[in-house]
PDB file of N, CA and C in Angstrom:
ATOM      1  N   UNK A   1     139.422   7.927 -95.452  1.00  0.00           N
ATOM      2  CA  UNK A   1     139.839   8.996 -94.582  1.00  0.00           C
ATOM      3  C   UNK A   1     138.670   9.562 -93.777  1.00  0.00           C
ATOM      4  N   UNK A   2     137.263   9.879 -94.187  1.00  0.00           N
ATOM      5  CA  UNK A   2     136.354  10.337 -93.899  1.00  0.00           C
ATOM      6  C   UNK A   2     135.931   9.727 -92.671  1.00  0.00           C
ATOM      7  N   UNK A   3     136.669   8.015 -92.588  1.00  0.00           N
ATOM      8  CA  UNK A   3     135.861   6.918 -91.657  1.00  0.00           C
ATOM      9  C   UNK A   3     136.391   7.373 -90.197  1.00  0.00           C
ATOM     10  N   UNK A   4     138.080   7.827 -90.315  1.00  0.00           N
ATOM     11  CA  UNK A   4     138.956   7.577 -89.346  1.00  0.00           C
ATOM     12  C   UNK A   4     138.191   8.906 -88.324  1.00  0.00           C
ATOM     13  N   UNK A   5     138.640   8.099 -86.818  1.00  0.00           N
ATOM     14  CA  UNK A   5     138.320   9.100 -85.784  1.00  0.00           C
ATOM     15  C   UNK A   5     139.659   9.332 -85.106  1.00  0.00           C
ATOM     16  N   UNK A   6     139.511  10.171 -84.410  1.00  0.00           N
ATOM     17  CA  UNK A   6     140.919  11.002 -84.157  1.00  0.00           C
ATOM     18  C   UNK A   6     141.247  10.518 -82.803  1.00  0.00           C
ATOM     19  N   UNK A   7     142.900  10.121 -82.503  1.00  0.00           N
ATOM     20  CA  UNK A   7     143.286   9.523 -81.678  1.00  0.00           C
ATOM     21  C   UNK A   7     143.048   9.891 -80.134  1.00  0.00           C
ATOM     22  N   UNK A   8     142.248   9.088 -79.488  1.00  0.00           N
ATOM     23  CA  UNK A   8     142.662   8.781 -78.023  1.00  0.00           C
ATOM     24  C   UNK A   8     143.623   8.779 -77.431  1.00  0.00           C
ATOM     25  N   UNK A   9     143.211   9.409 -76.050  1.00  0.00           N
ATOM     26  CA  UNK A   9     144.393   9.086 -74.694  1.00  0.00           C
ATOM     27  C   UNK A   9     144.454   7.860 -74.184  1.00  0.00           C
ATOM     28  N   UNK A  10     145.303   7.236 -73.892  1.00  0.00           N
ATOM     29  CA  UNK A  10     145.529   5.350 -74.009  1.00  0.00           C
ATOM     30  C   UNK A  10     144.757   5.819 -71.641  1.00  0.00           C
ATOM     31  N   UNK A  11     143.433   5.042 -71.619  1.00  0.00           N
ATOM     32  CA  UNK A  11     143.166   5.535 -70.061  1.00  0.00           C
ATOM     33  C   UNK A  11     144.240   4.672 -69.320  1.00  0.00           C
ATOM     34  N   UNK A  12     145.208   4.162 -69.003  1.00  0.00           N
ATOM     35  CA  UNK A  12     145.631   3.489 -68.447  1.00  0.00           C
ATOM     36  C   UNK A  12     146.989   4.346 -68.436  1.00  0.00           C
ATOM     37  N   UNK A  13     147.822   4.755 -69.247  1.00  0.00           N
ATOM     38  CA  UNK A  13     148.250   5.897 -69.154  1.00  0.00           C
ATOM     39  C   UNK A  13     148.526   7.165 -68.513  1.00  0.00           C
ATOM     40  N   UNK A  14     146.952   7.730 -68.836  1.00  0.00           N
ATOM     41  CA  UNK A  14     146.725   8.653 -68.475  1.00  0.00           C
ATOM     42  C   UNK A  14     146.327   8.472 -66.884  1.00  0.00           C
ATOM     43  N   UNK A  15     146.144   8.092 -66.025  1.00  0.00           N
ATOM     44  CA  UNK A  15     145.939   6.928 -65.066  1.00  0.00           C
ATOM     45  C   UNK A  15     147.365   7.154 -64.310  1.00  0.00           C
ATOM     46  N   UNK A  16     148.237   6.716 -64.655  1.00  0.00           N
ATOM     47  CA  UNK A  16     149.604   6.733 -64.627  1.00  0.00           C
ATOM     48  C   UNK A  16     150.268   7.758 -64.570  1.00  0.00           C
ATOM     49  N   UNK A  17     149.671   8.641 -65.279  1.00  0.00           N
ATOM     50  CA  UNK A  17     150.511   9.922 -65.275  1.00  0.00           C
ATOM     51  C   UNK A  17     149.742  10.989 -64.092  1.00  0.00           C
ATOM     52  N   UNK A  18     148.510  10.614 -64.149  1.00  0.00           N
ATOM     53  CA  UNK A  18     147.850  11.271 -63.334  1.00  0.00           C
ATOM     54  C   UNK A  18     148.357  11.150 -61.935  1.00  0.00           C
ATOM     55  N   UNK A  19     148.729   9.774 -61.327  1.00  0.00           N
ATOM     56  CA  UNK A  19     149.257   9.501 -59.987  1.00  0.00           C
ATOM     57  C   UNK A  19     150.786   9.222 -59.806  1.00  0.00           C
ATOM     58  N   UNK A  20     151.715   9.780 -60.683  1.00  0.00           N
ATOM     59  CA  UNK A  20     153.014  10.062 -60.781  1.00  0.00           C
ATOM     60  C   UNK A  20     153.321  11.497 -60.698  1.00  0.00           C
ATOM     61  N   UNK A  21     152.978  12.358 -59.901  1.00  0.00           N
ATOM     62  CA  UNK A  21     153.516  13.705 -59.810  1.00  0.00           C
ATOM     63  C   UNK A  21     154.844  13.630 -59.131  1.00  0.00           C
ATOM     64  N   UNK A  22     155.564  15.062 -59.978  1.00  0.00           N
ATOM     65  CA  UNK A  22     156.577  15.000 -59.282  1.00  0.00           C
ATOM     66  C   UNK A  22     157.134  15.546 -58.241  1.00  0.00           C
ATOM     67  N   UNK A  23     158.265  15.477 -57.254  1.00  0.00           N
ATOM     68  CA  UNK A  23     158.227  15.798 -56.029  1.00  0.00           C
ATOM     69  C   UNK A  23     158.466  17.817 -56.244  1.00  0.00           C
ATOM     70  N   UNK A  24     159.013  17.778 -57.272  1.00  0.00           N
ATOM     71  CA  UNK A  24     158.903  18.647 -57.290  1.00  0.00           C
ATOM     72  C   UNK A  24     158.432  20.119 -58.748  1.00  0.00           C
ATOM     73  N   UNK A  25     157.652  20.851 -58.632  1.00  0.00           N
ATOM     74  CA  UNK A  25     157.200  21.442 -60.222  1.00  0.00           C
ATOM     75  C   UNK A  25     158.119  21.778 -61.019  1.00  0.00           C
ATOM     76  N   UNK A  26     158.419  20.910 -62.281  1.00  0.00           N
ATOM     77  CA  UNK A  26     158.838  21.281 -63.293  1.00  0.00           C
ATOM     78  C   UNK A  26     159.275  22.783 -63.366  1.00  0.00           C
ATOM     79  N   UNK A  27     160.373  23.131 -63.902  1.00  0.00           N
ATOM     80  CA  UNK A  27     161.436  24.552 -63.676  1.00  0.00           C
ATOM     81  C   UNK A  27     160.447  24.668 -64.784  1.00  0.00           C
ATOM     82  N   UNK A  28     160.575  24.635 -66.297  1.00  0.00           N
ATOM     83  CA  UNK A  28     159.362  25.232 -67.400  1.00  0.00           C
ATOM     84  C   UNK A  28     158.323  25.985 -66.496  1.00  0.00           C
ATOM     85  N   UNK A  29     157.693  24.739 -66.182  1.00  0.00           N
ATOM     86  CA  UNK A  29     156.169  25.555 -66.053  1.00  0.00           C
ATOM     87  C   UNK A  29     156.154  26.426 -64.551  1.00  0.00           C
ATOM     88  N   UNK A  30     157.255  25.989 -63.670  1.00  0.00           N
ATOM     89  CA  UNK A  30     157.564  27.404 -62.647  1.00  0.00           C
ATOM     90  C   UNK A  30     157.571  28.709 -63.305  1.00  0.00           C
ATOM     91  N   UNK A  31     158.719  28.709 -64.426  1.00  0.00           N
ATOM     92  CA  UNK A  31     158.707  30.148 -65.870  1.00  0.00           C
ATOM     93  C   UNK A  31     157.495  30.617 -65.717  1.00  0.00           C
ATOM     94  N   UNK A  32     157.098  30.088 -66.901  1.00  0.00           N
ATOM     95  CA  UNK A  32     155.751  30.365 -67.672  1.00  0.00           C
ATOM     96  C   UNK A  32     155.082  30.476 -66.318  1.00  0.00           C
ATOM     97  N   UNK A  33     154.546  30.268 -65.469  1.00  0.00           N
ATOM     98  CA  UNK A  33     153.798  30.681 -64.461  1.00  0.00           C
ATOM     99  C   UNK A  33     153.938  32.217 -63.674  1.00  0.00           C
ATOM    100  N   UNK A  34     155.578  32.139 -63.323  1.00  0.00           N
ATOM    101  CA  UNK A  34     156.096  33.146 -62.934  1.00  0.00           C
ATOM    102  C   UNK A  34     155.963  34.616 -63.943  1.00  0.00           C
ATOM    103  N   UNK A  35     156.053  34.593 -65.212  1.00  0.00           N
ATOM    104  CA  UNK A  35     156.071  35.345 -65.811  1.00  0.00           C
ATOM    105  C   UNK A  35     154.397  35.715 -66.410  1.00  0.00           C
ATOM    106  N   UNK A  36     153.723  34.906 -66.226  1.00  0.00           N
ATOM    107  CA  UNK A  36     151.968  35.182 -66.483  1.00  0.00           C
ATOM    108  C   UNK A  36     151.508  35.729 -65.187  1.00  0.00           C
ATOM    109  N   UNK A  37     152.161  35.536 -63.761  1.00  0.00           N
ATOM    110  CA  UNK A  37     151.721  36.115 -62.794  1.00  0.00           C
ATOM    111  C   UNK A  37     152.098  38.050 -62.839  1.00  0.00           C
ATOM    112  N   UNK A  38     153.767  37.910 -63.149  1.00  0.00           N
ATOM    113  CA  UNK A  38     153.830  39.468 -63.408  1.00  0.00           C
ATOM    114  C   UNK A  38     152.902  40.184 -64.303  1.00  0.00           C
ATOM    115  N   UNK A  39     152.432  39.486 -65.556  1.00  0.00           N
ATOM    116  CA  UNK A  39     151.268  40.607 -66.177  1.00  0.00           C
ATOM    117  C   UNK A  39     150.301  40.765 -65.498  1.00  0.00           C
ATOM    118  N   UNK A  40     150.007  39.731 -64.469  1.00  0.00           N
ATOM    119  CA  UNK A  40     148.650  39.947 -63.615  1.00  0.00           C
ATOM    120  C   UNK A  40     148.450  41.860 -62.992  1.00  0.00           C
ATOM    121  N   UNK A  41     149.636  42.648 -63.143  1.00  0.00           N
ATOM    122  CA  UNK A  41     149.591  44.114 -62.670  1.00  0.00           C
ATOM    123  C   UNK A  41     149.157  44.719 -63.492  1.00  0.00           C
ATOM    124  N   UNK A  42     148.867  44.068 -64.826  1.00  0.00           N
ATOM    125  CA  UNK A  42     147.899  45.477 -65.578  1.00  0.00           C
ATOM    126  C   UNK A  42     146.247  45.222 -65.866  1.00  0.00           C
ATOM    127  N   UNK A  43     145.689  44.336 -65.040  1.00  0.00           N
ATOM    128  CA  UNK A  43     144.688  43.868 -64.759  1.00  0.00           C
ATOM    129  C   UNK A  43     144.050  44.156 -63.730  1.00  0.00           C
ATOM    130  N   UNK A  44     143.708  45.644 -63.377  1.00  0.00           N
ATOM    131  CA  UNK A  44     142.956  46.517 -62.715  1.00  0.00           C
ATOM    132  C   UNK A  44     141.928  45.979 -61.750  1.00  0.00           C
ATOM    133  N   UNK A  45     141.006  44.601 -62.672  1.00  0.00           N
ATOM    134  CA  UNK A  45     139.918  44.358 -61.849  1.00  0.00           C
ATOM    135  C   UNK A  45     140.469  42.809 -61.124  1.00  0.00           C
ATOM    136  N   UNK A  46     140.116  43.397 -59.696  1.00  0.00           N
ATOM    137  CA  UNK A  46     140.556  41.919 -58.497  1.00  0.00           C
ATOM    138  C   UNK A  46     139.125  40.876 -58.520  1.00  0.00           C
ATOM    139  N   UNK A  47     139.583  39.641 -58.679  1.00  0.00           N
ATOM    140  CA  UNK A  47     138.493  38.560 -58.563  1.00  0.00           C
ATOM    141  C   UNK A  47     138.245  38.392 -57.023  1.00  0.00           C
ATOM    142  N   UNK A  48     136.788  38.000 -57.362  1.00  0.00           N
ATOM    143  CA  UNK A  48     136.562  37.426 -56.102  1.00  0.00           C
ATOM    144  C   UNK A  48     136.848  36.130 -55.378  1.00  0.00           C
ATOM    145  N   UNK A  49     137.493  35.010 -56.293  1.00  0.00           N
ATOM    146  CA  UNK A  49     138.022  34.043 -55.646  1.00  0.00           C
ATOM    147  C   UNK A  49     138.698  33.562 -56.740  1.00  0.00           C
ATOM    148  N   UNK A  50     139.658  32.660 -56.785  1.00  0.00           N
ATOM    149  CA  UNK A  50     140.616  32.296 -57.613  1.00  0.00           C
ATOM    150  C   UNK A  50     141.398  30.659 -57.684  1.00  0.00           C
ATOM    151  N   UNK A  51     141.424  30.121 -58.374  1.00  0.00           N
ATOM    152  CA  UNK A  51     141.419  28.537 -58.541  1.00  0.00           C
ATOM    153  C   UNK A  51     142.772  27.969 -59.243  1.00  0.00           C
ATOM    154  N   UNK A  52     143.673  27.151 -58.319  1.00  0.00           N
ATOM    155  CA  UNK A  52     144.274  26.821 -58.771  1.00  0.00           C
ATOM    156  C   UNK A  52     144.509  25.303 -59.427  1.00  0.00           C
ATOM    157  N   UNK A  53     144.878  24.754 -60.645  1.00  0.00           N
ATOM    158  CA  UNK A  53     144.734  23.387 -61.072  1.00  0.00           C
ATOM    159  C   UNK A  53     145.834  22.891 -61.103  1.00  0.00           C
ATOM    160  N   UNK A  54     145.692  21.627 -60.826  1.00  0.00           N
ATOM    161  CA  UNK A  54     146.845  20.771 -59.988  1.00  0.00           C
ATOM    162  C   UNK A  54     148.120  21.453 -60.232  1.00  0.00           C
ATOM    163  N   UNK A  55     148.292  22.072 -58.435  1.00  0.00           N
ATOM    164  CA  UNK A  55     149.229  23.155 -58.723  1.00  0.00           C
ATOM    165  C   UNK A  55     150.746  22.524 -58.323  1.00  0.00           C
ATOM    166  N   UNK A  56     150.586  20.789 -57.911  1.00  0.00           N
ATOM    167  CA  UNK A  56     152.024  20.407 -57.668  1.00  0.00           C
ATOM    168  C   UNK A  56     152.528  19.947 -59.046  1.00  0.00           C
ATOM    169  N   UNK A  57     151.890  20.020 -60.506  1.00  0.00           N
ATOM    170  CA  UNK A  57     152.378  20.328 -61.717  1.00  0.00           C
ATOM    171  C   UNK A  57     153.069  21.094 -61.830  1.00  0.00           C
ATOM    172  N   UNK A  58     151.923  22.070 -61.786  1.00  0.00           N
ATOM    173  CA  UNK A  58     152.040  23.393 -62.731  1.00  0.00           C
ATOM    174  C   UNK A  58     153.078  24.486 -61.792  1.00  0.00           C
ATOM    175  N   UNK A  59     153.542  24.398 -60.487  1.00  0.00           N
ATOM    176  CA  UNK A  59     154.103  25.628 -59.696  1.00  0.00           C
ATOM    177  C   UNK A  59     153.628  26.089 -58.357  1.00  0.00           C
ATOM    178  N   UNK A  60     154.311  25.454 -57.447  1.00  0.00           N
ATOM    179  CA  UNK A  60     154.019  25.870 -56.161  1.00  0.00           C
ATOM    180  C   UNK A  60     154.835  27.207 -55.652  1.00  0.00           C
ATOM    181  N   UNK A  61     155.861  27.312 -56.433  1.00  0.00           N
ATOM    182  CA  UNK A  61     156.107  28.719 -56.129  1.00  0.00           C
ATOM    183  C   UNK A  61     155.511  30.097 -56.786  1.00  0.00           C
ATOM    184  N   UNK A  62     154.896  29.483 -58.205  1.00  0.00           N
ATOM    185  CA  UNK A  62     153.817  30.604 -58.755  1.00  0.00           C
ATOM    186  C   UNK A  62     152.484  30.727 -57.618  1.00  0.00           C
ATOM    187  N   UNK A  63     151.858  29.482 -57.156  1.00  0.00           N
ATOM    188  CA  UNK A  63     150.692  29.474 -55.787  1.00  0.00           C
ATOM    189  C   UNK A  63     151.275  30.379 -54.934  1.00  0.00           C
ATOM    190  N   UNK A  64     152.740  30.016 -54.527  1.00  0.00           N
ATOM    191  CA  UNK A  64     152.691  31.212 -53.865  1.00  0.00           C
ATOM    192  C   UNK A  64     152.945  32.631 -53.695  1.00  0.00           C
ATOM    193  N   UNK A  65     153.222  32.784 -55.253  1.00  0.00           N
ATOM    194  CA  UNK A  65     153.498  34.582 -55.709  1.00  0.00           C
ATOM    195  C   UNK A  65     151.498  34.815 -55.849  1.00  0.00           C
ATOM    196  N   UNK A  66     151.311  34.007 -56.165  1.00  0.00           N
ATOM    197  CA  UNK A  66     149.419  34.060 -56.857  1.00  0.00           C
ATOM    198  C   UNK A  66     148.875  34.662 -55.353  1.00  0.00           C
ATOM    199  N   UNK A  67     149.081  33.568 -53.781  1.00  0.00           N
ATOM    200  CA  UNK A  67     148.681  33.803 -53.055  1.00  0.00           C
ATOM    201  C   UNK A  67     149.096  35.224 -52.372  1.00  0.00           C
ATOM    202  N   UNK A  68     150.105  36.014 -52.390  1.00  0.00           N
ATOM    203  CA  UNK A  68     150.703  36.931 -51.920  1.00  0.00           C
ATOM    204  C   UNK A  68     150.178  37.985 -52.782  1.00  0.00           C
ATOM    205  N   UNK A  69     149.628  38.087 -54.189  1.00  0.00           N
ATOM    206  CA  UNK A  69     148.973  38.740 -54.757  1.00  0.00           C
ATOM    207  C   UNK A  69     147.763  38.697 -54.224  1.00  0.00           C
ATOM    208  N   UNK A  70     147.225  37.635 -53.745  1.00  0.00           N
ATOM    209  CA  UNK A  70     145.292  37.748 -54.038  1.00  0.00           C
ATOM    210  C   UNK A  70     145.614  37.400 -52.438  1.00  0.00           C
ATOM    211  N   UNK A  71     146.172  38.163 -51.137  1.00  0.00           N
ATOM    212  CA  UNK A  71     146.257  37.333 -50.019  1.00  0.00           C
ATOM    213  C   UNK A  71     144.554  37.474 -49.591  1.00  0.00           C
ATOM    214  N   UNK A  72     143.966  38.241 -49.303  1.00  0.00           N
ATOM    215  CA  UNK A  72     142.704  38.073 -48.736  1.00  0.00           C
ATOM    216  C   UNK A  72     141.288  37.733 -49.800  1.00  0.00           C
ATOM    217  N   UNK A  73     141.921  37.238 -51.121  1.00  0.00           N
ATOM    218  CA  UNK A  73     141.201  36.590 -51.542  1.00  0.00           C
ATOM    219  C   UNK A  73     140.951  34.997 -51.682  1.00  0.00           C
ATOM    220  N   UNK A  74     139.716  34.583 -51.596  1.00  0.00           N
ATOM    221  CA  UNK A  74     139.651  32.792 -51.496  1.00  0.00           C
ATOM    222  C   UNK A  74     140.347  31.978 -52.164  1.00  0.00           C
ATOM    223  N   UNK A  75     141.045  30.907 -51.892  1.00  0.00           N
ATOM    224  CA  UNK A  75     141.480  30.252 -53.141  1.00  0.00           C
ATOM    225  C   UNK A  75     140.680  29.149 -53.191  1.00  0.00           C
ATOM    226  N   UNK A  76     140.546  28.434 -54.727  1.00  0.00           N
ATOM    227  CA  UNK A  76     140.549  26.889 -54.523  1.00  0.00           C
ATOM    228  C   UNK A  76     140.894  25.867 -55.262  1.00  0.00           C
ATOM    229  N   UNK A  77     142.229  24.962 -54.859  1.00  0.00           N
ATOM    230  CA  UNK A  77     143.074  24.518 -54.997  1.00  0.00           C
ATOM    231  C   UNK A  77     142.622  23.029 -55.359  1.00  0.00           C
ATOM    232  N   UNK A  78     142.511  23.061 -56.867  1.00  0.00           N
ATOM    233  CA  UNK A  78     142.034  21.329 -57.213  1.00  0.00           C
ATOM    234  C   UNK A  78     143.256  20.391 -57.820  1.00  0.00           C
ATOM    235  N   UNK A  79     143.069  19.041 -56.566  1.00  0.00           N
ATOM    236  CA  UNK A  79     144.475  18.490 -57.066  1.00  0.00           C
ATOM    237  C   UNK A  79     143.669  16.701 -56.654  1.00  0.00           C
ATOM    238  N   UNK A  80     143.493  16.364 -57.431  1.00  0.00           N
ATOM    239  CA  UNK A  80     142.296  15.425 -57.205  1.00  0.00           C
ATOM    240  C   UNK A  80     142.748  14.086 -56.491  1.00  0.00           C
ATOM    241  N   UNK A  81     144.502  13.530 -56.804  1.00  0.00           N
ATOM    242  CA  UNK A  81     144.882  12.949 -55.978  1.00  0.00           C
ATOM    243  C   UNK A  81     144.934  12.974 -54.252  1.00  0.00           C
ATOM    244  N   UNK A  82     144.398  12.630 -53.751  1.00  0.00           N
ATOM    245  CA  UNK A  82     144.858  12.668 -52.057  1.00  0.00           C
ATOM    246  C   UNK A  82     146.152  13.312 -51.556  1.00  0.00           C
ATOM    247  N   UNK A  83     147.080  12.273 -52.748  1.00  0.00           N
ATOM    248  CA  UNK A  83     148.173  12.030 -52.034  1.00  0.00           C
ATOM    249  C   UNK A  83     149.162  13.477 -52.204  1.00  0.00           C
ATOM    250  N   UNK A  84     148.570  13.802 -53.302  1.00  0.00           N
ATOM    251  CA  UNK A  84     148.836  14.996 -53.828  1.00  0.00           C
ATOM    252  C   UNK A  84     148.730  16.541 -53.328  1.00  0.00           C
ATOM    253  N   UNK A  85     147.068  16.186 -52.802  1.00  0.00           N
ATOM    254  CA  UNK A  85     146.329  17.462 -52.428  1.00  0.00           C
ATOM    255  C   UNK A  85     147.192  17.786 -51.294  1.00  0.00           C
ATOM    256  N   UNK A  86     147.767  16.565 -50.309  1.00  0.00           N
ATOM    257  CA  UNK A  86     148.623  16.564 -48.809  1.00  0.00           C
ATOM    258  C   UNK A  86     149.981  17.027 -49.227  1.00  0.00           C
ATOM    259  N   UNK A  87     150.811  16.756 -50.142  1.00  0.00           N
ATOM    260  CA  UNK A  87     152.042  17.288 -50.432  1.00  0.00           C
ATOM    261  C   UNK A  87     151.725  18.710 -50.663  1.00  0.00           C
ATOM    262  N   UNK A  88     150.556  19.028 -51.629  1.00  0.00           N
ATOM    263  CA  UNK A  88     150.855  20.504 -51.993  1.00  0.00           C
ATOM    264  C   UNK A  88     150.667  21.532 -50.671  1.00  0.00           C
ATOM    265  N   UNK A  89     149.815  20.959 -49.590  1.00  0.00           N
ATOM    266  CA  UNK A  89     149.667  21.265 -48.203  1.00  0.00           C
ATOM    267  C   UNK A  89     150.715  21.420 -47.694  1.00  0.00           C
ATOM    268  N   UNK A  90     151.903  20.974 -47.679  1.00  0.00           N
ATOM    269  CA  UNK A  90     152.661  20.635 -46.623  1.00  0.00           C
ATOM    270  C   UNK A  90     153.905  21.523 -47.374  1.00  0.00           C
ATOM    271  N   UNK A  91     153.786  21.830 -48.833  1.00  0.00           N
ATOM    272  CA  UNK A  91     154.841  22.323 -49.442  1.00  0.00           C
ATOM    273  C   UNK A  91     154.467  24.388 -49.507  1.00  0.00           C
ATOM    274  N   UNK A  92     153.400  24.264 -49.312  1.00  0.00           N
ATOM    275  CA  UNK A  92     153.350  25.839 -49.853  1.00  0.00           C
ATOM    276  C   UNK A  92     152.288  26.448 -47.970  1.00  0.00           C
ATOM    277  N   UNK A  93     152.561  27.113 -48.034  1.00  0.00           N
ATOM    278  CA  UNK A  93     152.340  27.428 -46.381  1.00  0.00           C
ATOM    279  C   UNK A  93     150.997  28.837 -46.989  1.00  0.00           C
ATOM    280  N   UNK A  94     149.827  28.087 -47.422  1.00  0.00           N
ATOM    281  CA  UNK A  94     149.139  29.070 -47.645  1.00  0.00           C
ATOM    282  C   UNK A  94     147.372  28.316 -47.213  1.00  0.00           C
ATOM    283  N   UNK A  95     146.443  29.056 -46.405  1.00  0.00           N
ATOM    284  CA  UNK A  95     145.540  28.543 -46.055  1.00  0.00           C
ATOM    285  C   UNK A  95     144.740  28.573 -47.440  1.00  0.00           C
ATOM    286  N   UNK A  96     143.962  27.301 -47.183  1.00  0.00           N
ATOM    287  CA  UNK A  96     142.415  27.214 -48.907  1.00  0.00           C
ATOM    288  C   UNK A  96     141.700  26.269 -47.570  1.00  0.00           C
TER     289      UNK A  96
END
């Protein structure tokens, strides 16, 4: 037992999953996004710039409650696919 090392992500896979997004964000993690953005009001202190991770996962309609919260603050929007970074462009009408 002592020998065994703890399981890997198969890269070929992960590879796969990485360049299969879907057209559109998962209703779950729209939720959970939507509802972590409303506590954002008892959080007094405003950042100076703010980062979103691959947000055609995680909620382009939370990006854009996030952006309407922080409007004159910077964003920056990491979505490492190309093909990706251009959809989330074309889907959420917010300058980065």
């Amino acid at each position: 037992m002592a020998h065994e090392t703890p399981p890997t992500i198969d890269p070929v896979a992960a590879a796969r999953w990485l360049q299969a997004a879907p057209a559109l964000s998962p209703w779950l993690h729209e939720e959970v996004a939507r509802r972590m953005e409303e506590r954002l009001e008892w959080i007094t202190l405003k950042p100076s710039a703010w980062a979103h991770w691959y947000p055609l996962r995680s909620g382009l309609q939370a990006h854009a409650l996030l952006h309407k919260r922080f409007a004159s603050i910077p964003c920056y929007v990491v979505e490492p696919v190309p093909a990706h970074a251009q959809q989330v462009h074309a889907a959420v009408d917010t300058p980065w």
